[in-house]
Protein backbone atom coordinates (compact mmCIF):
# COMPACT_ATOMS: atom_id res chain seq x y z
CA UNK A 1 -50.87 -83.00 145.32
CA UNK A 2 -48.89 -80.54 147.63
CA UNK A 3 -47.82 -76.72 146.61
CA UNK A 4 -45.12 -75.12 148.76
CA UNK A 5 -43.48 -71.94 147.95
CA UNK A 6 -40.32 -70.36 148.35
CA UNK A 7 -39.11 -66.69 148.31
CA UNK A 8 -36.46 -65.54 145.72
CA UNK A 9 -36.97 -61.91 146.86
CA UNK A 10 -39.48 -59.49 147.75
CA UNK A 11 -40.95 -59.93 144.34
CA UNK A 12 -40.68 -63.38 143.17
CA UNK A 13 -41.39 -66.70 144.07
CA UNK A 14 -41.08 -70.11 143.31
CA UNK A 15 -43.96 -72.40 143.51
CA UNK A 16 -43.30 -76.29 144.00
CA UNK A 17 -46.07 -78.52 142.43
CA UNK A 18 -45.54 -82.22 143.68
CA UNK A 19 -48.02 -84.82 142.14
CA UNK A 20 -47.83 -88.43 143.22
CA UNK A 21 -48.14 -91.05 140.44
CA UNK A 22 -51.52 -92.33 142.20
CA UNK A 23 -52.91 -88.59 141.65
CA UNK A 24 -51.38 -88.43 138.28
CA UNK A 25 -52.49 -91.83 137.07
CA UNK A 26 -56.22 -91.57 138.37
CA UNK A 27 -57.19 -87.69 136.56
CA UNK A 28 -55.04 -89.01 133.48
CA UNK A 29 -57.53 -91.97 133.12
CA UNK A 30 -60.26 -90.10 133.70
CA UNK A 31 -59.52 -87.82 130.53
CA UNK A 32 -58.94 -91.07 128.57
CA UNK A 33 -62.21 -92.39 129.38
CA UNK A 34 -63.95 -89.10 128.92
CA UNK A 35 -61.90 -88.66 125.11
CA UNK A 36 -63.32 -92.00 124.49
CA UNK A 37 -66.61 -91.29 124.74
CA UNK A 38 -66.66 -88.10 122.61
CA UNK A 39 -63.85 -88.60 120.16
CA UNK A 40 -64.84 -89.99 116.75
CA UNK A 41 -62.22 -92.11 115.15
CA UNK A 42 -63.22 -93.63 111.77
CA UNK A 43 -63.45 -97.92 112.30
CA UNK A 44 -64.53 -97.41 115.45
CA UNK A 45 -68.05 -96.87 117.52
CA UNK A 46 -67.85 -94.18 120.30
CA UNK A 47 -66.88 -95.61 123.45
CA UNK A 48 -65.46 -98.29 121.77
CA UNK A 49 -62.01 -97.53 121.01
CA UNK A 50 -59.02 -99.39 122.25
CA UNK A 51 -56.96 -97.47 124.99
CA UNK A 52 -53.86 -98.36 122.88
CA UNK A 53 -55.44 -96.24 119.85
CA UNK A 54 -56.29 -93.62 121.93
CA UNK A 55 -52.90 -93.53 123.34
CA UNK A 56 -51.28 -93.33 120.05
CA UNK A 57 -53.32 -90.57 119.06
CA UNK A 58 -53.96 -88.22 122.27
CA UNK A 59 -51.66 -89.72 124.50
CA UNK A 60 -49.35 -87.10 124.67
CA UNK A 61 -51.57 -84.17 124.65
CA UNK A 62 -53.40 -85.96 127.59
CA UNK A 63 -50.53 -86.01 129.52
CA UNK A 64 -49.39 -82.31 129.02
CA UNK A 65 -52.92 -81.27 130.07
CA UNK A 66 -53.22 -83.29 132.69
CA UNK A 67 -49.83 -81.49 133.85
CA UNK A 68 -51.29 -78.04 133.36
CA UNK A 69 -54.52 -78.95 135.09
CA UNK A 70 -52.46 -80.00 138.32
CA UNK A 71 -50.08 -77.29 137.88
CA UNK A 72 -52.96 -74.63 137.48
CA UNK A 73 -54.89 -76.14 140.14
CA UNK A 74 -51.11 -75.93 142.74
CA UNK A 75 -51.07 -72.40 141.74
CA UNK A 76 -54.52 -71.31 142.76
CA UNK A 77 -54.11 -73.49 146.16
CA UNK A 78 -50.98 -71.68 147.21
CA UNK A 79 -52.19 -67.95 146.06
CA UNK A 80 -55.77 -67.70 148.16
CA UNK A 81 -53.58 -69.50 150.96
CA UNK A 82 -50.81 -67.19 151.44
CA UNK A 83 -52.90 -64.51 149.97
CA UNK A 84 -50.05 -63.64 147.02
CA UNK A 85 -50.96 -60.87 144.55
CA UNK A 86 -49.28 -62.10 141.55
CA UNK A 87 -48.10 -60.08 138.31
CA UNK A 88 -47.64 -61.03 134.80
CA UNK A 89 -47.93 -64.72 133.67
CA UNK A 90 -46.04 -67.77 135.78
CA UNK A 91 -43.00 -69.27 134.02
CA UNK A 92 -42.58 -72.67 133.34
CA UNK A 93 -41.18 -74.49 130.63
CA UNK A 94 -39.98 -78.34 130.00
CA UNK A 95 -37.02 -77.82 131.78
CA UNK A 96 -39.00 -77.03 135.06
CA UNK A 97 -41.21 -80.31 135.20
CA UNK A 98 -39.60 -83.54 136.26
CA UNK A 99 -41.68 -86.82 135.58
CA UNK A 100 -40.56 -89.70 137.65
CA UNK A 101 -40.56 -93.19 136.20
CA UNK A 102 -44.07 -94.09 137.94
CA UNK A 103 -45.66 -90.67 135.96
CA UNK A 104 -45.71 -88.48 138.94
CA UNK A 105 -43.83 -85.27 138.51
CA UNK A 106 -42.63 -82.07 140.27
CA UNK A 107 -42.88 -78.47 138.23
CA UNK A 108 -41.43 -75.37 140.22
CA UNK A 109 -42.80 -72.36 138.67
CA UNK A 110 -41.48 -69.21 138.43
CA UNK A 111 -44.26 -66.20 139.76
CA UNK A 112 -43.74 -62.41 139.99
CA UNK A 113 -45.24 -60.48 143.12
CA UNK A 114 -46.89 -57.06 142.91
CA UNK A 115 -44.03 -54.99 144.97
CA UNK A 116 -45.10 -54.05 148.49
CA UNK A 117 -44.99 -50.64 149.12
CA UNK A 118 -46.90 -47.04 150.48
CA UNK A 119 -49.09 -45.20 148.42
CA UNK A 120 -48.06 -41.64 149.28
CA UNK A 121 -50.35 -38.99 148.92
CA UNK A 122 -52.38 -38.51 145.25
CA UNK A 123 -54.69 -35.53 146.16
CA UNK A 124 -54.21 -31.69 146.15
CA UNK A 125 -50.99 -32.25 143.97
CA UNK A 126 -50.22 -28.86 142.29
CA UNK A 127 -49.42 -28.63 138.68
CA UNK A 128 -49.17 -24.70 136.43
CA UNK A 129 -51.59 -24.98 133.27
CA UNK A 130 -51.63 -22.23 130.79
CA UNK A 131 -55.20 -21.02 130.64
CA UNK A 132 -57.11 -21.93 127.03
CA UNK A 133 -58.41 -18.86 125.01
CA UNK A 134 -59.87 -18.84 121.92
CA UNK A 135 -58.82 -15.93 119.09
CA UNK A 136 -61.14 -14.48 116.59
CA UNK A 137 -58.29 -15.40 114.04
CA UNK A 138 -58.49 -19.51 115.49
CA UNK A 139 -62.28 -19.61 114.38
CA UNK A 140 -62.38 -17.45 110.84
CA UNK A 141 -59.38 -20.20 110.30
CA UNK A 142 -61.76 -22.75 111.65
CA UNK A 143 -64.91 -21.87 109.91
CA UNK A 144 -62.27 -21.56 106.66
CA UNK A 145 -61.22 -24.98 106.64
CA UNK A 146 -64.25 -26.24 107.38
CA UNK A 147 -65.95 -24.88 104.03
CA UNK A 148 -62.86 -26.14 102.48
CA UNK A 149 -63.37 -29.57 103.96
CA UNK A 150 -67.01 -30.06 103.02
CA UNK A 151 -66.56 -28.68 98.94
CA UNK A 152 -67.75 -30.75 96.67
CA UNK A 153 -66.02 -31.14 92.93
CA UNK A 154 -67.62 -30.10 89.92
CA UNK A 155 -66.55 -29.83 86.56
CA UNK A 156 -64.29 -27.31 85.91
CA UNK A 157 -65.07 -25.32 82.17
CA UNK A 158 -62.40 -22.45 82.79
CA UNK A 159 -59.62 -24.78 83.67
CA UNK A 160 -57.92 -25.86 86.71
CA UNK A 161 -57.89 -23.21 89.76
CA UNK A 162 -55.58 -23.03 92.96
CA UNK A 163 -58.07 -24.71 95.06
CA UNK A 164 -59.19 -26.97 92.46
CA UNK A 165 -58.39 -30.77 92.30
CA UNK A 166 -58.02 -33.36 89.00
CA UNK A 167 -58.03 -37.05 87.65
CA UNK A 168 -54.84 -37.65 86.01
CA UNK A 169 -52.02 -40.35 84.94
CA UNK A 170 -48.86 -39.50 86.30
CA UNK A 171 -45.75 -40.80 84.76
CA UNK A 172 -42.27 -40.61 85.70
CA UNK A 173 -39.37 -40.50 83.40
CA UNK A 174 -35.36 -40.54 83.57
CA UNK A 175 -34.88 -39.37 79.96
CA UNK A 176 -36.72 -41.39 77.57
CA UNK A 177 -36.95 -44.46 79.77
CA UNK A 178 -40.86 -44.61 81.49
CA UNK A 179 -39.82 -46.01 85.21
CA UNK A 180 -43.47 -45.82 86.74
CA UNK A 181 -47.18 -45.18 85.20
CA UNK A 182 -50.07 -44.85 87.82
CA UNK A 183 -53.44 -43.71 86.04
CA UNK A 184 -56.73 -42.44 87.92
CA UNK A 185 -54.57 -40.65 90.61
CA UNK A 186 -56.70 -37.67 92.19
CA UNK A 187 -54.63 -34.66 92.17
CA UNK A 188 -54.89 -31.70 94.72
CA UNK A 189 -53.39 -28.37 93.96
CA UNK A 190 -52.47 -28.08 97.86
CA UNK A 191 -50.43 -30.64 98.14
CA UNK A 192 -47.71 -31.33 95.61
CA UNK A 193 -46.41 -34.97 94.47
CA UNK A 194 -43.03 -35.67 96.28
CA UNK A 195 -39.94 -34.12 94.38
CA UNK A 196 -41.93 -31.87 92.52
CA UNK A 197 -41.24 -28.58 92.96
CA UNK A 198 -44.18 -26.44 94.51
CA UNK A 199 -43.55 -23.42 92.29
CA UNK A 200 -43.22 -25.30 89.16
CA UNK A 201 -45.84 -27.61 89.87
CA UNK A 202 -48.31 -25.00 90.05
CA UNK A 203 -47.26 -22.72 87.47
CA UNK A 204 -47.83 -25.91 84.88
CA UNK A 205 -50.89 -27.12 86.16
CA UNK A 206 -52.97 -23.94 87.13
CA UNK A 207 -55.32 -22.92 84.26
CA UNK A 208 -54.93 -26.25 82.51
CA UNK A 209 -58.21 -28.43 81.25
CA UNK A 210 -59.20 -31.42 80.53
CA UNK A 211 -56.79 -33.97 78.48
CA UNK A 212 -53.92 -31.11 78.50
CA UNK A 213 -50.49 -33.08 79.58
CA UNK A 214 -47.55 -31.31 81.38
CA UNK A 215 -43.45 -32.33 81.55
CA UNK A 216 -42.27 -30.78 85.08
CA UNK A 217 -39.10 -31.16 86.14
CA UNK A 218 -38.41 -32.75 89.41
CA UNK A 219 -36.24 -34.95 91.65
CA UNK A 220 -36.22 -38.29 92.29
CA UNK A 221 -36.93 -38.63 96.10
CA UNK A 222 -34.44 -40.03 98.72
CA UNK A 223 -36.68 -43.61 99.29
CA UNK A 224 -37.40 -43.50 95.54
CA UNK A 225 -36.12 -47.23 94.31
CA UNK A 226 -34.35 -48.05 91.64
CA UNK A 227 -31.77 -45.89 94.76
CA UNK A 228 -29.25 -44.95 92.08
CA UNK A 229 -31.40 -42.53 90.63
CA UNK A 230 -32.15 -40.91 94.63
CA UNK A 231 -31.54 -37.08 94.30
CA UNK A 232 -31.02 -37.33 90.43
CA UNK A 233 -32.39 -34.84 88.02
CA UNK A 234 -36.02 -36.34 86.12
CA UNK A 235 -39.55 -35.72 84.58
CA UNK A 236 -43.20 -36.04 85.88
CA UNK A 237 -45.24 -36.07 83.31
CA UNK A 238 -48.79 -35.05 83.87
CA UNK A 239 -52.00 -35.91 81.85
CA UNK A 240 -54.91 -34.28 83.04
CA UNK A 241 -58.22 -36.98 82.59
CA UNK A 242 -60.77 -34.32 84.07
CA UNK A 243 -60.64 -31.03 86.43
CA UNK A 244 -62.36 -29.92 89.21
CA UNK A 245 -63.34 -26.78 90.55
CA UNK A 246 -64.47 -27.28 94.65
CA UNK A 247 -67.59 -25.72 95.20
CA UNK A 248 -67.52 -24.73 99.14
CA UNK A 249 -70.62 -24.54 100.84
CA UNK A 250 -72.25 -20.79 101.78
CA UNK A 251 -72.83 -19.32 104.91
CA UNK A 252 -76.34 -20.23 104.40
CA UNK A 253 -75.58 -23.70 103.90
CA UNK A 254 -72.92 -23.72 107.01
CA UNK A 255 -75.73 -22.65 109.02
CA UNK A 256 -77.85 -26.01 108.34
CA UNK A 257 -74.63 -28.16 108.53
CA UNK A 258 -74.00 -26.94 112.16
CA UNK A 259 -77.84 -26.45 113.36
CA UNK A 260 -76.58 -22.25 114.06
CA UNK A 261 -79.54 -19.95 113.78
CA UNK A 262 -77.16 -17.21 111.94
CA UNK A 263 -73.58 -16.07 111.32
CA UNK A 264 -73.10 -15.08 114.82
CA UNK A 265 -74.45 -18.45 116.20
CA UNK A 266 -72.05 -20.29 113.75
CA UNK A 267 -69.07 -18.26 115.43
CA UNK A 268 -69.97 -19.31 118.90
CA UNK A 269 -70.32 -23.08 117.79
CA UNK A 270 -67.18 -23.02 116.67
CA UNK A 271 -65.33 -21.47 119.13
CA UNK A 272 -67.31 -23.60 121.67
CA UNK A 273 -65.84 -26.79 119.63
CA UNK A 274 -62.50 -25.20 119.63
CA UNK A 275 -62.50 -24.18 123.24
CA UNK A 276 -63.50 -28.01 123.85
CA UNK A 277 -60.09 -29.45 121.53
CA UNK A 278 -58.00 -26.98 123.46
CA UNK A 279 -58.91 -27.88 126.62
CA UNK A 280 -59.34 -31.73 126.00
CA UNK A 281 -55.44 -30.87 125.42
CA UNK A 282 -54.51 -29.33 128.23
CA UNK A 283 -56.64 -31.42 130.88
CA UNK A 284 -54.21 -34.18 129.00
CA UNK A 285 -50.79 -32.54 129.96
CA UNK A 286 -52.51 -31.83 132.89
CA UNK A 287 -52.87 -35.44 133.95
CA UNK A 288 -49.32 -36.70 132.09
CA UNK A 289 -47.79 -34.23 134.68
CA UNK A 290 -49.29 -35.30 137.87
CA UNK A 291 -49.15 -39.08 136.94
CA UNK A 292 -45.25 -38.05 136.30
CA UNK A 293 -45.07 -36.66 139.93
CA UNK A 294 -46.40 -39.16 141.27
CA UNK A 295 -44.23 -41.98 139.34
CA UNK A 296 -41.43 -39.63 140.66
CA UNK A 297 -42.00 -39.83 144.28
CA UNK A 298 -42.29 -43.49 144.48
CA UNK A 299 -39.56 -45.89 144.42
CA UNK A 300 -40.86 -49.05 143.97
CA UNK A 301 -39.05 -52.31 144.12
CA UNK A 302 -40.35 -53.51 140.28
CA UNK A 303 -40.44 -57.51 140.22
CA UNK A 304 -37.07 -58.32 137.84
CA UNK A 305 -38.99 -61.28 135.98
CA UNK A 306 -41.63 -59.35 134.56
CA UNK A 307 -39.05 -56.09 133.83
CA UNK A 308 -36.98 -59.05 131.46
CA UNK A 309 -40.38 -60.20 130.24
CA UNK A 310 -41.07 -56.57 128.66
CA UNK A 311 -37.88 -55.96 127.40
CA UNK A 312 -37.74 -58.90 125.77
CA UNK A 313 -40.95 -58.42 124.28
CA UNK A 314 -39.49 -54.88 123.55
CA UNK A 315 -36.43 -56.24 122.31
CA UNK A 316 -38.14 -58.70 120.13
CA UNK A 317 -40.76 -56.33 118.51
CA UNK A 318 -38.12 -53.79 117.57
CA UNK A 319 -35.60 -56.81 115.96
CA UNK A 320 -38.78 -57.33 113.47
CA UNK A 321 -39.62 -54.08 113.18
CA UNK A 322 -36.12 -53.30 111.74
CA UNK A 323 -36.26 -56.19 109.94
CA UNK A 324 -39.15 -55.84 108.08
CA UNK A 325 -37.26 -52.21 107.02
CA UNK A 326 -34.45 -53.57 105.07
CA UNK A 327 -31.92 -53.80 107.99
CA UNK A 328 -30.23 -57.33 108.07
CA UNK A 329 -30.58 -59.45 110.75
CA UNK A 330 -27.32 -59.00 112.22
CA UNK A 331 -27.34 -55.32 112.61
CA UNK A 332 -31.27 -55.32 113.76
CA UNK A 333 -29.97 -57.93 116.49
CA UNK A 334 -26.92 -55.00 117.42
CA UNK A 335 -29.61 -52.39 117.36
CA UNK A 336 -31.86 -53.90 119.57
CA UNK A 337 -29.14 -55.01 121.94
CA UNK A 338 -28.22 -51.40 121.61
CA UNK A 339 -31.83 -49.95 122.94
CA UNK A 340 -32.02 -52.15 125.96
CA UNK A 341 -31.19 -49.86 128.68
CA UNK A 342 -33.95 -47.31 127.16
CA UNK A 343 -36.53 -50.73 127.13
CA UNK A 344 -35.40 -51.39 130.74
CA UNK A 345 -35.98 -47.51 132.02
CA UNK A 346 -39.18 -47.28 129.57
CA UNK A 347 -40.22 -50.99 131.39
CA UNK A 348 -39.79 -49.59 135.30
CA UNK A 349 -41.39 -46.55 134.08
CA UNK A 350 -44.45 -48.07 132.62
CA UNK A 351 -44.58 -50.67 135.37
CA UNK A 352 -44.74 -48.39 138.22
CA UNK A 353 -47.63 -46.58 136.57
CA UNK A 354 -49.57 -49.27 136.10
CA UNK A 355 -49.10 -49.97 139.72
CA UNK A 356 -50.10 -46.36 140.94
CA UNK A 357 -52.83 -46.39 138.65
CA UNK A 358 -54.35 -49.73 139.90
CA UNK A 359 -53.97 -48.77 143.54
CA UNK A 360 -55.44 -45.26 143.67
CA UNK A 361 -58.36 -46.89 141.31
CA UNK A 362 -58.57 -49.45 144.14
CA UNK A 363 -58.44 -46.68 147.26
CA UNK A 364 -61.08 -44.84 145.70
CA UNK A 365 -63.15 -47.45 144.72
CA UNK A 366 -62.94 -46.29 140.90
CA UNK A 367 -63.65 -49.49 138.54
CA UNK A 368 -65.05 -49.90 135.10
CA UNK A 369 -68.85 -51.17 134.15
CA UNK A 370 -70.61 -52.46 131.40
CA UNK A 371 -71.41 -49.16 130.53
CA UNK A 372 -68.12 -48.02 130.06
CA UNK A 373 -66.63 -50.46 127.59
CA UNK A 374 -69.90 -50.35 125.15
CA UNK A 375 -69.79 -46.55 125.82
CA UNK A 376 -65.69 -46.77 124.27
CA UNK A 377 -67.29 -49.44 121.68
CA UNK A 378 -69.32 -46.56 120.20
CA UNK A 379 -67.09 -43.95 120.38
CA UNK A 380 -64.39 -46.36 118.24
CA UNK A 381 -67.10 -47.68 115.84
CA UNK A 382 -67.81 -43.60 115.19
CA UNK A 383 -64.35 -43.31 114.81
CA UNK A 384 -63.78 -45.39 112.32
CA UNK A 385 -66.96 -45.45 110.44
CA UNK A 386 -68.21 -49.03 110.93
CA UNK A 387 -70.54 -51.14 113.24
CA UNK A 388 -70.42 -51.35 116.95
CA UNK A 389 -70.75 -55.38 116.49
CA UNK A 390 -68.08 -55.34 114.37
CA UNK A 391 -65.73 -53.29 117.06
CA UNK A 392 -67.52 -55.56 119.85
CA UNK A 393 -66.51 -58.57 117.51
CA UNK A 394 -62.83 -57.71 117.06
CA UNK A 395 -61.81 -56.97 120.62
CA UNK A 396 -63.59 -59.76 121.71
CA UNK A 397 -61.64 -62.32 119.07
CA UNK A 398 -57.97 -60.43 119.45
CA UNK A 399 -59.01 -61.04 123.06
CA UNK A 400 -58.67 -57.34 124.06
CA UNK A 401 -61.28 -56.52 126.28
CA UNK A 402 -59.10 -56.69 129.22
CA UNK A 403 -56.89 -54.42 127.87
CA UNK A 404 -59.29 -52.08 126.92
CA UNK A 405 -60.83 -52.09 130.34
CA UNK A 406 -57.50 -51.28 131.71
CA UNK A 407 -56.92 -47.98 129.44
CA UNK A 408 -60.62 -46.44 130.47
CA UNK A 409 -59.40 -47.27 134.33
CA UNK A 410 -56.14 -45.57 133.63
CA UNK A 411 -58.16 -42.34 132.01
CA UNK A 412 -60.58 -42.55 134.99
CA UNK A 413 -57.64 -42.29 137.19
CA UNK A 414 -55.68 -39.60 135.46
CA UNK A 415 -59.34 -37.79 135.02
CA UNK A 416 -59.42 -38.12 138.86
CA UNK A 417 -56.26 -36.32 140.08
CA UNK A 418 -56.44 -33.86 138.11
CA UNK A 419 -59.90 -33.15 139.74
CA UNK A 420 -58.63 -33.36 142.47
CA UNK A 421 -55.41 -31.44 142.16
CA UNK A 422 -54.44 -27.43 142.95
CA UNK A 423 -54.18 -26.08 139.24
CA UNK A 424 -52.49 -22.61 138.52
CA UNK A 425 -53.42 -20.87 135.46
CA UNK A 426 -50.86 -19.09 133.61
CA UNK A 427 -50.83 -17.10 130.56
CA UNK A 428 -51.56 -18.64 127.36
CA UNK A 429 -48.34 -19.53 125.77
C-alpha cells in the first residue's frame, strides 16, 4: 500500500491510497476466513461453510471494509508522517475509489487542514462592564415571587380569588357549533387563555365556585385552525370543576425553606443569590465580548471544504425545519438558498472560534478531566430532575461526550480571558 499527498491549497489536501491486488486479495481472505469461523449460517457447521456461500452473503460488505480498513490505515500513515493537523471528517465517496480488474484499487480522499496562522495576543484585553448592584426593590420582588412560587392549592370555600387557580373544561364555540372541548385543564388567574380578553376574563371568573360555568367572549387566535375563523369574533365557555385558593408560605416558614436564622438573614440570602444571577450575566457578556475581539483581530484562512460542509448541514437543517412548518418544499428549498450567505458568515464565524478557542486552551495547557464531564453530568441531571446514569447513559448512546467536552473547554477558555483581561466598571445601566 502507498499514501502520497497532494496540496489543493493551504487548507486542503488530497490523499492518494494505492493498494495492489496482492495486498487487497491477501487482508480480503483473511476476513473471509475469520467470518467463517464466527458466522452461523443455518445447514451449515462453523468453519464449514463454502467460500461461494459466504461470498453470496458477505461478499460485498467484505470488500467495502476491506476498502475502508486500507483507506483508514493510508490516512493515518500519511498524517503522523507529514505531521498534518486535519479538520472535520475526510471525503470520499464511490466516485473517488477506482477498483482495477485484478481487485486492487486507488481512493484519493479529500482532507481539510487546520489553517496555519499567529495567535496574537489573548491577555490583558480590555473590555467596559457595568458594575452589578442589587436594589432593595430586586429582593422584596424576589422574596415575593418566591412565596408565590412555593403556594400550595387548597380548596377554595369563598370562591375563586386573583391569585387563585382552578380545574375546569374549557370549550370553544363559533355560535352554536362546539369546535374544541379539553376537560381537566388547570386554570391560573395570571395568565389568561389566548384570545381571551384579560379584563373580561377576570371579571367572569373572579369570585366564582365550584361547578359555576362562564360564556366570555373572545377571539379566535391568528394560528387557531380551522384558519377561516383566525381573528373572528367567538365564545370560551368556562366550567369551573374545583377552585383553589394558593396558600403562600410565611415568613416563618421562608426562614426553614432557605436555612436564614431571621427576616434579615432571609434578605441577605437573597440578595446574595441575586447578586450571583447578575453577575453570572455579566461575566457572560464579559467573555462574548473578548472572544468577539479576538475573532476580530484574526483573519484566518478557514479550510473551504469544511465551510461547504456546515452550510450544507445548515442549509439542510433549515429546508426541514421549514418543512416540518407547513412551507412546501419548493419555497423551503428558495428560503434556504436564500440564507446561505448568513450560513457562510455564521460558518467562518463559528469556525474561527473554535480555532482560537482550541489554541489558547492548548498555549495554556487548559484541558478537560474526568472530573469535569461527571461534574457537568450532575449539574444536567439536577437540571432536569432525573438520574446522573441516565444523563451519563444518553450522551454516551447519542455519542456526545466529545461534544460536551468541547463546550466545558470553550467555557474554561472564555472563563480564562476574562480573568485575565483589564475590566472597567461603569455605572449600572
Amino acid at each position: 500500500m502507498e499514501a502520497t499527498l497532494e496540496n489543493v491549497d493551504a487548507c486542503e489536501v488530497v490523499v492518494t491510497v494505492s493498494v495492489p491486488a496482492t495486498e487487497f486479495t491477501a487482508q480480503l481472505e483473511g476476513s473471509f476466513k475469520e467470518l467463517s469461523k464466527n458466522v452461523r449460517m443455518k445447514g451449515f457447521r462453523p468453519g464449514k461453510i463454502p467460500r461461494a456461500v459466504l461470498e453470496k452473503h458477505h461478499g460485498e460488505t467484505l470488500r467495502q471494509e476491506t476498502q475502508q480498513n486500507f483507506v483508514q490505515k493510508g490516512l493515518q500513515e500519511i498524517v503522523a508522517e507529514k505531521e498534518l493537523r486535519p479538520v472535520g471528517q475526510p471525503r470520499l465517496t464511490a466516485d473517488d475509489v477506482v477498483v482495477a480488474e485484478d481487485g486492487g484499487f486507488v481512493a484519493k480522499v479529500a482532507m481539510s487542514l487546520r489553517p496555519d496562522y499567529t495567535l496574537g495576543e489573548y491577555k490583558g484585553l480590555e473590555i467596559e462592564a457595568p458594575k452589578v448592584e442589587v436594589t432593595d426593590e430586586e429582593v422584596a420582588t424576589a422574596i415575593e415571587q418566591f412565596k408565590e412560587s412555593q403556594g400550595r392549592p387548597e380548596p377554595a370555600a369563598d370562591g375563586l380569588t386573583d391569585d387563585g387557580m382552578a380545574l375546569a373544561s374549557l370549550e370553544l364555540m363559533n355560535g352554536e357549533d362546539s369546535l374544541m372541548k379539553r376537560d381537566g385543564i388547570r386554570l391560573s388567574m395570571k395568565v389568561v387563555p389566548p384570545g381571551l380578553d384579560e379584563e373580561a376574563y377576570k371579571a367572569a371568573l373572579v369570585g366564582s365556585k365550584d361547578g359555576d360555568a362562564h360564556d366570555i367572549p373572545m377571539t379566535f387566535p391568528e394560528d387557531f385552525e380551522p384558519e377561516e375563523l383566525r381573528g373572528q369574533a367567538g365564545i370560551c365557555r368556562v366550567t369551573l370543576a374545583q377552585v383553589f385558593d394558593m396558600q403562600r408560605p410565611s415568613d416563618e416558614d421562608l426562614q426553614k425553606m432557605l436555612g436564614a436564622e431571621n427576616a434579615d438573614d432571609v434578605n441577605t440570602k437573597v440578595r446574595e443569590d441575586i447578586l450571583r444571577q447578575k453577575q453570572a450575566q455579566v461575566n457572560s457578556q464579559v467573555e462574548l465580548g473578548l472572544l468577539e475581539q479576538l475573532i476580530t483581530a484574526h483573519e484566518i484562512e478557514m479550510p473551504a471544504r469544511l465551510i461547504e460542509d456546515q452550510i450544507n448541514n445548515r442549509k439542510a437543517a433549515f429546508f426541514q425545519e421549514q418543512v416540518e412548518a407547513g412551507t412546501s418544499e419548493e419555497d423551503a428549498k428558495s428560503q434556504a438558498d436564500e440564507q446561505e450567505e448568513g450560513f457562510r458568515t455564521e460558518a467562518i464565524h463559528n469556525s474561527t472560534a473554535l480555532f482560537l478557542l482550541e489554541d489558547v486552551a492548548q498555549a495554556e495547557e487548559l484541558s478537560v478531566q474526568n472530573e469535569d464531564i461527571a461534574r457537568k453530568f450532575q449539574e444536567i441531571a439536577q437540571r432536569n430532575q432525573t438520574s446522573v446514569e441516565e444523563v451519563q447513559k444518553y450522551y454516551q448512546e447519542k455519542n456526545l461526550i466529545n461534544q460536551l467536552a468541547m463546550e466545558i473547554l470553550e467555557l474554561k477558555v472564555r472563563a480564562f480571558l476574562r480573568e485575565n483581561a483589564k475590566i472597567t466598571e461603569t455605572s449600572p445601566a
